[in-house]
PDB file of N, CA and C in Angstrom:
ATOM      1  N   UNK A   1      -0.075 -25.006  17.980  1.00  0.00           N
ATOM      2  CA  UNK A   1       1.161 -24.509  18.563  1.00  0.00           C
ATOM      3  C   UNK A   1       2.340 -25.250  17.942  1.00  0.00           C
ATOM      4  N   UNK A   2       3.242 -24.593  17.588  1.00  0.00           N
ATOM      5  CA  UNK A   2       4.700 -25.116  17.297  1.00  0.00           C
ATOM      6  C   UNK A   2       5.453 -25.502  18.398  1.00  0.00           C
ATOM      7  N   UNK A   3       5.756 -26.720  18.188  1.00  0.00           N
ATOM      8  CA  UNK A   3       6.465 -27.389  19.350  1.00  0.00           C
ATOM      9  C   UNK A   3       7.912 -27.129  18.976  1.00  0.00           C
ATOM     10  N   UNK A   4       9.032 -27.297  19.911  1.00  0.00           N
ATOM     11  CA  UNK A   4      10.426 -26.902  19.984  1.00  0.00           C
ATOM     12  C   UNK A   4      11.193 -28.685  18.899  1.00  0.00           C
ATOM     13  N   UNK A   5      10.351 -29.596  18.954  1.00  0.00           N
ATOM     14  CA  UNK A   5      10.867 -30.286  17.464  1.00  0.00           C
ATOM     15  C   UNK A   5      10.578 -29.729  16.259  1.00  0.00           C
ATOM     16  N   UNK A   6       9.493 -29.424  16.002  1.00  0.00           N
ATOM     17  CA  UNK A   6       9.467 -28.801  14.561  1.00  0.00           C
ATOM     18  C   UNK A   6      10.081 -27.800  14.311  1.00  0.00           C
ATOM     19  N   UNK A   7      10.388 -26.803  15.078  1.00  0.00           N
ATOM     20  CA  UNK A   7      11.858 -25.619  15.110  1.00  0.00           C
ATOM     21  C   UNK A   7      12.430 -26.205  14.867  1.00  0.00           C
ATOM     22  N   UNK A   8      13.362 -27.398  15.384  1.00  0.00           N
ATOM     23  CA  UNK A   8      14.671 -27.706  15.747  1.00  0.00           C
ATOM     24  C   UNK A   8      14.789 -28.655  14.029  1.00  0.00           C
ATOM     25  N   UNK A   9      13.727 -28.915  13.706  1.00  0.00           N
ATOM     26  CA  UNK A   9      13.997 -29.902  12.802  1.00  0.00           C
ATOM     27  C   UNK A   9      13.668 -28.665  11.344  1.00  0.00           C
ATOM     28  N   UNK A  10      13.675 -27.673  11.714  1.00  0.00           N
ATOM     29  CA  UNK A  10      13.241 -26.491   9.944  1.00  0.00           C
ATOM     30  C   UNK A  10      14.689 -25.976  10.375  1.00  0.00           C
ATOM     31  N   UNK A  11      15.021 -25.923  11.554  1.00  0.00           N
ATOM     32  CA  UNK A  11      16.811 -25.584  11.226  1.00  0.00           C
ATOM     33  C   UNK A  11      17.854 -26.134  10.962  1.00  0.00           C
ATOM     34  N   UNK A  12      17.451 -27.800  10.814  1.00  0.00           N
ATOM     35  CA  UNK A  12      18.160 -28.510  10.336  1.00  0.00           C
ATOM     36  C   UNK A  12      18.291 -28.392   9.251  1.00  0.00           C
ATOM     37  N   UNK A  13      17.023 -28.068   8.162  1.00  0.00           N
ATOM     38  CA  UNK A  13      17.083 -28.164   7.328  1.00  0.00           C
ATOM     39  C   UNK A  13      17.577 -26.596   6.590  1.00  0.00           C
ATOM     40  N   UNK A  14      17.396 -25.716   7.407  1.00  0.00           N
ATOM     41  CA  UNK A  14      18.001 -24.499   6.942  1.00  0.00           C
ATOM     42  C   UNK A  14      19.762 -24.725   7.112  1.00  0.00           C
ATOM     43  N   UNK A  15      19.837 -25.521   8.106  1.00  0.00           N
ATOM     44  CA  UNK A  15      21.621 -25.997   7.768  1.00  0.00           C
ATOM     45  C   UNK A  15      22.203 -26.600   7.028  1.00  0.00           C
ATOM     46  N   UNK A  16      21.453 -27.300   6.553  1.00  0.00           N
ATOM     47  CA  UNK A  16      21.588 -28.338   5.178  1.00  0.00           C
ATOM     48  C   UNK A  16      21.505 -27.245   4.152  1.00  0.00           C
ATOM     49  N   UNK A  17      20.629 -26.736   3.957  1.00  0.00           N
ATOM     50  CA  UNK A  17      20.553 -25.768   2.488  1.00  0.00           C
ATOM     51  C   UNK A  17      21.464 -24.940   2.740  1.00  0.00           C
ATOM     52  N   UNK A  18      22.231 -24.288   4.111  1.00  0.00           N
ATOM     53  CA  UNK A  18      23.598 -23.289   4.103  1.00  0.00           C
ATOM     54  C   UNK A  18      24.741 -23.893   3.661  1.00  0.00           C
ATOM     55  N   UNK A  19      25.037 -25.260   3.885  1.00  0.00           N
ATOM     56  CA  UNK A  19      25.952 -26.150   3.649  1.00  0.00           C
ATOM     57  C   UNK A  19      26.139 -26.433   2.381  1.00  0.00           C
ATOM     58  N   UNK A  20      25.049 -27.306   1.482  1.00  0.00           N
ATOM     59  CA  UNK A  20      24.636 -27.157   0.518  1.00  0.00           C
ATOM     60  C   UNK A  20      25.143 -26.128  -1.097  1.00  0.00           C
ATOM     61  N   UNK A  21      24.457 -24.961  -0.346  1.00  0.00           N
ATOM     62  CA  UNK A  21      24.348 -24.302  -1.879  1.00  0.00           C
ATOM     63  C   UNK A  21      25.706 -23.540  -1.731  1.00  0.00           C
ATOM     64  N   UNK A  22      25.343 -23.324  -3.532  1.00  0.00           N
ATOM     65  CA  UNK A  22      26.989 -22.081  -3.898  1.00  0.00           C
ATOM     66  C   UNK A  22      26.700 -20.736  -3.845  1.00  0.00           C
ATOM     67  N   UNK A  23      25.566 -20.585  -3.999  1.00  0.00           N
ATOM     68  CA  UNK A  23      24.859 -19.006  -3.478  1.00  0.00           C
ATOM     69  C   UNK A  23      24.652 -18.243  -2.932  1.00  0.00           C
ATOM     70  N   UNK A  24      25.302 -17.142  -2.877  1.00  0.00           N
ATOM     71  CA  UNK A  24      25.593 -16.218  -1.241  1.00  0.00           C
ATOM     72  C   UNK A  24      24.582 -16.250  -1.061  1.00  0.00           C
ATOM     73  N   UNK A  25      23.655 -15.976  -1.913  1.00  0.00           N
ATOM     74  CA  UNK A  25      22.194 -14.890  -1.074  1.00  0.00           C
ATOM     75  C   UNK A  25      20.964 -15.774  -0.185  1.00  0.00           C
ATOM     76  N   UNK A  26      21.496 -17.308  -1.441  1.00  0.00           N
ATOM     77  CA  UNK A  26      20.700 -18.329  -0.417  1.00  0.00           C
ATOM     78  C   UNK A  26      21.101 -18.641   0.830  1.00  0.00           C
ATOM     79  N   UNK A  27      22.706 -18.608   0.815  1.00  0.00           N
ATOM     80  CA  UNK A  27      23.006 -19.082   1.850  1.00  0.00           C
ATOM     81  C   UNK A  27      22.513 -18.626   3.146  1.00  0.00           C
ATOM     82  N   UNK A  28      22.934 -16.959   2.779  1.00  0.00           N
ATOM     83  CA  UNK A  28      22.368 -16.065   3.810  1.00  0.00           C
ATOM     84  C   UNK A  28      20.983 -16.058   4.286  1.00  0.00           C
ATOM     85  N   UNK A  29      20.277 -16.212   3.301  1.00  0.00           N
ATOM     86  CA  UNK A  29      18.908 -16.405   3.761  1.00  0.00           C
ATOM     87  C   UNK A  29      18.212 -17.408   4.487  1.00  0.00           C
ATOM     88  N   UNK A  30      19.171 -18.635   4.345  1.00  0.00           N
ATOM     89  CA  UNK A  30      19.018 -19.874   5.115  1.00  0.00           C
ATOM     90  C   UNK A  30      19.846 -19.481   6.557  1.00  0.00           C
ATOM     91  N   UNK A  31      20.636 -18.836   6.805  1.00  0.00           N
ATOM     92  CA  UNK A  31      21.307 -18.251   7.868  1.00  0.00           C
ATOM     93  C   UNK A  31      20.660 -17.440   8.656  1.00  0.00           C
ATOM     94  N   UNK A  32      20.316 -16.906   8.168  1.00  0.00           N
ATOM     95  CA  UNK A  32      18.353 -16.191   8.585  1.00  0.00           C
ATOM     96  C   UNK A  32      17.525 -16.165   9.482  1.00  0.00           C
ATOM     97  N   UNK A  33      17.396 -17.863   8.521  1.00  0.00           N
ATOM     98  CA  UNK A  33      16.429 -18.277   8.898  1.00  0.00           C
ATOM     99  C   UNK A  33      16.544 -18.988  10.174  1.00  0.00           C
ATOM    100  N   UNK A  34      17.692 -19.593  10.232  1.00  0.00           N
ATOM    101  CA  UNK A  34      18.328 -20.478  11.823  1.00  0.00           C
ATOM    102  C   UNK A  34      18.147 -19.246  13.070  1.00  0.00           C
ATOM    103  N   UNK A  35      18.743 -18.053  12.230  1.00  0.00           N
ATOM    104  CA  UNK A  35      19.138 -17.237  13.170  1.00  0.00           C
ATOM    105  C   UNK A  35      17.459 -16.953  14.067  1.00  0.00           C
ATOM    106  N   UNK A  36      16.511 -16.410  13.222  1.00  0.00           N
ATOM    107  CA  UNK A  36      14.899 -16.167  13.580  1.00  0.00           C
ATOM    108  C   UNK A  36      14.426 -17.492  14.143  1.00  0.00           C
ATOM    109  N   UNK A  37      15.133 -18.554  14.018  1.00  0.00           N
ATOM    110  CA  UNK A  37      13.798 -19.992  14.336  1.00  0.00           C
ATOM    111  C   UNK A  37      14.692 -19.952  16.384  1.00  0.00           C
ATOM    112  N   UNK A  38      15.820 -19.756  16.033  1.00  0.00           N
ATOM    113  CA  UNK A  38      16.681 -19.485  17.465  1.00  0.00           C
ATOM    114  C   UNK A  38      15.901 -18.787  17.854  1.00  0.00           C
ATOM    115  N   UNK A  39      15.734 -17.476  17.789  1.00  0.00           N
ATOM    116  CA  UNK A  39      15.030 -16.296  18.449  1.00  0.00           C
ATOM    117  C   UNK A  39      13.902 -16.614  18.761  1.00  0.00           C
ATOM    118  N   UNK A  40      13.104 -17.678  18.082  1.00  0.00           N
ATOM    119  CA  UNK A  40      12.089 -17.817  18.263  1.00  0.00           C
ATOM    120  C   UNK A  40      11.519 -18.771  19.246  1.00  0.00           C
ATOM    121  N   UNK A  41      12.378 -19.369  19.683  1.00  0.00           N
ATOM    122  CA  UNK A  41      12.684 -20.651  20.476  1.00  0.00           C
ATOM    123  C   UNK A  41      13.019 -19.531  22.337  1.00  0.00           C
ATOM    124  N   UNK A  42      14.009 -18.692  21.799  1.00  0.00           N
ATOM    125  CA  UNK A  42      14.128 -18.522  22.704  1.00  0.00           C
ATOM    126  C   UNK A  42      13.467 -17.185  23.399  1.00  0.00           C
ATOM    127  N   UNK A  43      12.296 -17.209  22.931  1.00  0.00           N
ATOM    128  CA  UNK A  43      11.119 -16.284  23.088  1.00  0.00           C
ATOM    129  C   UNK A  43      12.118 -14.636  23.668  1.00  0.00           C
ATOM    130  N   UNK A  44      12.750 -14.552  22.279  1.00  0.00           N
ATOM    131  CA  UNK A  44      13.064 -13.222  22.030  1.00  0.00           C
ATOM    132  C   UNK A  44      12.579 -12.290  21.384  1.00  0.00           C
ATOM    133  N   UNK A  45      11.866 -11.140  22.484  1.00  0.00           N
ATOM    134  CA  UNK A  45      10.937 -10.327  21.932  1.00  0.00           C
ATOM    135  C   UNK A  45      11.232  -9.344  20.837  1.00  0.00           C
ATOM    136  N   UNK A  46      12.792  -8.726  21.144  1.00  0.00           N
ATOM    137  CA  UNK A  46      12.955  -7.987  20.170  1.00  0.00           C
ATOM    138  C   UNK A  46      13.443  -8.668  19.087  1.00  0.00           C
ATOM    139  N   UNK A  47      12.875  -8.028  17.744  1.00  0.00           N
ATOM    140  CA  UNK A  47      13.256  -8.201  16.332  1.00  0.00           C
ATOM    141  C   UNK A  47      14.637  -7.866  16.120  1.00  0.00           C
ATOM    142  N   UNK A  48      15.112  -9.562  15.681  1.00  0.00           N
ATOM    143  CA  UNK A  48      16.555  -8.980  14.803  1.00  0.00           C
ATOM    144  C   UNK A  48      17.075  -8.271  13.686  1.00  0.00           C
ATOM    145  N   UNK A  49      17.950  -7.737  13.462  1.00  0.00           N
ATOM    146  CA  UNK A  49      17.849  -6.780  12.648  1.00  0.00           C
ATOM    147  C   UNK A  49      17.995  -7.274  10.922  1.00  0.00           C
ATOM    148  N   UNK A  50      17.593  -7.025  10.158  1.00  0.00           N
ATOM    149  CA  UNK A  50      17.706  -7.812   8.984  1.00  0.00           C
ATOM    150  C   UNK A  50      19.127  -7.776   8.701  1.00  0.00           C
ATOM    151  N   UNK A  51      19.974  -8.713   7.354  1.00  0.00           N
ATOM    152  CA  UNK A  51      20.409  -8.484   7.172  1.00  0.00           C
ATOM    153  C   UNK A  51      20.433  -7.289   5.553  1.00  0.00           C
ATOM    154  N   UNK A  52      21.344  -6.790   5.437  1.00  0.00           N
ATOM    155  CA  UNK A  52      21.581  -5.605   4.211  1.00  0.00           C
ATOM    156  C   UNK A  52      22.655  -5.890   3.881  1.00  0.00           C
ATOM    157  N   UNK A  53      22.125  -6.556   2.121  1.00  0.00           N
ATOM    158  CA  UNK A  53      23.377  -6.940   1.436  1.00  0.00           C
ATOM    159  C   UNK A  53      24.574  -5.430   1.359  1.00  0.00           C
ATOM    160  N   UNK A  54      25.367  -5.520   1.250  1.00  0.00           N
ATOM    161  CA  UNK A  54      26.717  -4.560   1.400  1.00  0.00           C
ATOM    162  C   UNK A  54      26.689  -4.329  -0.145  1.00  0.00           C
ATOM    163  N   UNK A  55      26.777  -5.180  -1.060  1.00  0.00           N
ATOM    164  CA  UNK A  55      27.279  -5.220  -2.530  1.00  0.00           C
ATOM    165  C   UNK A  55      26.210  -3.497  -3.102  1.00  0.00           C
ATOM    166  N   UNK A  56      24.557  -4.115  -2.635  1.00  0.00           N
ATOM    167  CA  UNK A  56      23.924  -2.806  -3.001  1.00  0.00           C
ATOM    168  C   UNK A  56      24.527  -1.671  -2.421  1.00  0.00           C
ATOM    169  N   UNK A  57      24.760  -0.424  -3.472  1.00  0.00           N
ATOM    170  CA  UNK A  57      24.818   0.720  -2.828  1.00  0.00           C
ATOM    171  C   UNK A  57      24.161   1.714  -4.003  1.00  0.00           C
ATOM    172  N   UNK A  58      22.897   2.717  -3.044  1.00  0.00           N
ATOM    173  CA  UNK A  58      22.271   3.324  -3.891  1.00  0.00           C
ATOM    174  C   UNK A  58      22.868   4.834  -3.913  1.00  0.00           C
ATOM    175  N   UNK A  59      22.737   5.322  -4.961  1.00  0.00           N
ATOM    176  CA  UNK A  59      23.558   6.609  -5.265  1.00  0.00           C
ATOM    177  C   UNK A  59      22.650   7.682  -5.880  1.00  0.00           C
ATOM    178  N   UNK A  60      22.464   8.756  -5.538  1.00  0.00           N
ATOM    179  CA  UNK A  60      21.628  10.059  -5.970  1.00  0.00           C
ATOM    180  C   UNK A  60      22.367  10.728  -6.848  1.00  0.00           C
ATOM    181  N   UNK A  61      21.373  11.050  -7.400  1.00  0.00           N
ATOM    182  CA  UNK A  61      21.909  12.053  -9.071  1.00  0.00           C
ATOM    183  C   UNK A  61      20.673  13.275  -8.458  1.00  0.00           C
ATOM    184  N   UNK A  62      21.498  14.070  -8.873  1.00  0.00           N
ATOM    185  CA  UNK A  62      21.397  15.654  -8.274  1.00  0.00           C
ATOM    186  C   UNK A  62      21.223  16.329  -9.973  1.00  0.00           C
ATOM    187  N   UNK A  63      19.928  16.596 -10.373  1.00  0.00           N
ATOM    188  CA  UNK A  63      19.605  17.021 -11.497  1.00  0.00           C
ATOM    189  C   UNK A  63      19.161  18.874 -11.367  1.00  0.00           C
ATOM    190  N   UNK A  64      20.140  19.822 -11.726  1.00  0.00           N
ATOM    191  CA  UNK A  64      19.779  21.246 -11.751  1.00  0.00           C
ATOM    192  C   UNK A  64      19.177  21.659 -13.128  1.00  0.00           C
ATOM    193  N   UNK A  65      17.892  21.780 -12.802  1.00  0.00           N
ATOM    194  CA  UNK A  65      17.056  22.334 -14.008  1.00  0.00           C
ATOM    195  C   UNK A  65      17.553  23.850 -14.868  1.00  0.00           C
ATOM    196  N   UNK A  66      17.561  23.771 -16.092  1.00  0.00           N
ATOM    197  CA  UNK A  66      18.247  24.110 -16.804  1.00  0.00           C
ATOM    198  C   UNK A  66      17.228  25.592 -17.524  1.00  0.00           C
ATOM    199  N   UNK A  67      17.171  26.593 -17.131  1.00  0.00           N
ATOM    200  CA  UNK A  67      16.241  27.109 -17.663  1.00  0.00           C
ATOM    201  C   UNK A  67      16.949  28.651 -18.198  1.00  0.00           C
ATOM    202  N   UNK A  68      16.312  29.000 -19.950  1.00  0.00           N
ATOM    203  CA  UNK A  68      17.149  29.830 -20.622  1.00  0.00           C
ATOM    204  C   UNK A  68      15.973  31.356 -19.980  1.00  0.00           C
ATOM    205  N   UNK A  69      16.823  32.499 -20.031  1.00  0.00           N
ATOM    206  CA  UNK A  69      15.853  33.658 -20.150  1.00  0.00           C
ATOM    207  C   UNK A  69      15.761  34.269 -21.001  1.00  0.00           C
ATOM    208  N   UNK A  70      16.411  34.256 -22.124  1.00  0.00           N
ATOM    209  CA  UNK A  70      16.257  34.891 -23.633  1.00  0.00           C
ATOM    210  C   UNK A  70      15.224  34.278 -24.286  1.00  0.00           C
ATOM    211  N   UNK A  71      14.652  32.593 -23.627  1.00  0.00           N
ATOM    212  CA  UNK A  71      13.937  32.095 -24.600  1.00  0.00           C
ATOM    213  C   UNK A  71      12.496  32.715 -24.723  1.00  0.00           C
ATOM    214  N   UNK A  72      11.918  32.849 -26.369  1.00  0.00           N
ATOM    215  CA  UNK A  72      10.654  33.621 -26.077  1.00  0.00           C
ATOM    216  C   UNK A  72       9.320  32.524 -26.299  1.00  0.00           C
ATOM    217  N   UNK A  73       8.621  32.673 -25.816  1.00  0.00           N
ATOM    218  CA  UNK A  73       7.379  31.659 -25.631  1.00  0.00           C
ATOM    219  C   UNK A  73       6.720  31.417 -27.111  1.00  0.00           C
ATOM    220  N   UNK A  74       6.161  30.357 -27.467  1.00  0.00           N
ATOM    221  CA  UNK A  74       6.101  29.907 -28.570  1.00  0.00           C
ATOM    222  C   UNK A  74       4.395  30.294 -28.734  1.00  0.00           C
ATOM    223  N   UNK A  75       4.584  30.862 -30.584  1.00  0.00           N
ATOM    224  CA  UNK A  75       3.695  31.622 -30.899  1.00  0.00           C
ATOM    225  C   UNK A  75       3.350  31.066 -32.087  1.00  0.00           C
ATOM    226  N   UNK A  76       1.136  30.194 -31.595  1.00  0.00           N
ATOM    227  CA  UNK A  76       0.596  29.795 -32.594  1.00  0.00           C
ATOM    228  C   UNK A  76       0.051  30.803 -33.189  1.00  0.00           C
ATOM    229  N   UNK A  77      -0.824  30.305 -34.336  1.00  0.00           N
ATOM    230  CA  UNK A  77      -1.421  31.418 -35.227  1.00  0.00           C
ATOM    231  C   UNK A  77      -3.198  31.116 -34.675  1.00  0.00           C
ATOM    232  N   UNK A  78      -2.977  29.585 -34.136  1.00  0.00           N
ATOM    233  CA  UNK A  78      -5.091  29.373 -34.185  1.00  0.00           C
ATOM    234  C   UNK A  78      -4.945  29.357 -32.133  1.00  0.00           C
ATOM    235  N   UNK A  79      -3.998  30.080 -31.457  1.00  0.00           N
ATOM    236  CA  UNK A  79      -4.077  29.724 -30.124  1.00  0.00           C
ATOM    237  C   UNK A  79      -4.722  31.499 -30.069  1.00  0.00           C
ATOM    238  N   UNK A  80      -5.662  31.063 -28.794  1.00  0.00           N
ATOM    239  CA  UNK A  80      -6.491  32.106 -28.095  1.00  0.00           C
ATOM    240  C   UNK A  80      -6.020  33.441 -27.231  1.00  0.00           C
ATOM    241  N   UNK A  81      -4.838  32.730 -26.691  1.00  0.00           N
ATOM    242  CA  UNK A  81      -4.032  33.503 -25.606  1.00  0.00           C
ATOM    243  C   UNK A  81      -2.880  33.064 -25.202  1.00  0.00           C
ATOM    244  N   UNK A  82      -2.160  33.711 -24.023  1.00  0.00           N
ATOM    245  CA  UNK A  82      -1.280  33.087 -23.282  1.00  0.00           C
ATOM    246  C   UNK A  82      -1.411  32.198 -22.231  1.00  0.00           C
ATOM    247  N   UNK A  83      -2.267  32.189 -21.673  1.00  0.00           N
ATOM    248  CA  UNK A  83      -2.523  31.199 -20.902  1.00  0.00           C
ATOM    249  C   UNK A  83      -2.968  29.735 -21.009  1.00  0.00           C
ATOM    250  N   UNK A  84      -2.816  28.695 -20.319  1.00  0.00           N
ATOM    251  CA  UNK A  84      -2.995  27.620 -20.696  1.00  0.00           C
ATOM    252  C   UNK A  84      -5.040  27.431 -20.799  1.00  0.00           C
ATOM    253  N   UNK A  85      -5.404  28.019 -20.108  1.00  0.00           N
ATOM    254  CA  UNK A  85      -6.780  27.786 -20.060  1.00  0.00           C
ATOM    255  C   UNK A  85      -7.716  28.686 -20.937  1.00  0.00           C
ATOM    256  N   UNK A  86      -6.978  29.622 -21.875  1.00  0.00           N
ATOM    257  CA  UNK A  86      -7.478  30.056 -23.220  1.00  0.00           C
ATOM    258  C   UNK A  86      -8.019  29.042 -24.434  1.00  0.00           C
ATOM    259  N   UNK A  87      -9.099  29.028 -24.774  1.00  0.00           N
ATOM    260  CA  UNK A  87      -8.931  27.979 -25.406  1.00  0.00           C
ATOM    261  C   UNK A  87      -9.633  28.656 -26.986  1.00  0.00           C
TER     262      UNK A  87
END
């Protein structure tokens, strides 16, 4: 069992590494981590919500397939048929 010193003393050290570094993402993640070792202490059942860096933003490309009707189907001299399973 985890006793309420060894919490208290991994958030010390997650305060030290927030203090510490020049790195947002560490920082945050050490911020985190205080925030979950709290929750955890204070036998909070529901899950906090992660955090979501802001900087990402994902963007959809909308691709319309391009298809000619004049084009005429391509004609070997050693192919069997039209179909793909002519062989």
């Amino acid at each position: 069992m985890i006793t309420a010193a060894q919490l208290l003393g991994e958030m010390e050290q997650q305060v030290r590494l927030a203090k510490q570094t020049q790195n947002e993402a560490t920082r945050r993640e050490a911020i985190y981590a205080v925030r979950t070792l709290c929750n955890l202490m204070l036998g909070d059942d529901r899950p906090s919500a992660p955090a979501i860096p802001q900087a990402i933003q994902m963007s959809t490309v909308h691709a319309t397939p391009i298809t000619s009707l004049s084009e005429q189907p391509l004609r070997e001299e050693d192919a069997n048929g039209e179909s793909l399973f002519d062989f």
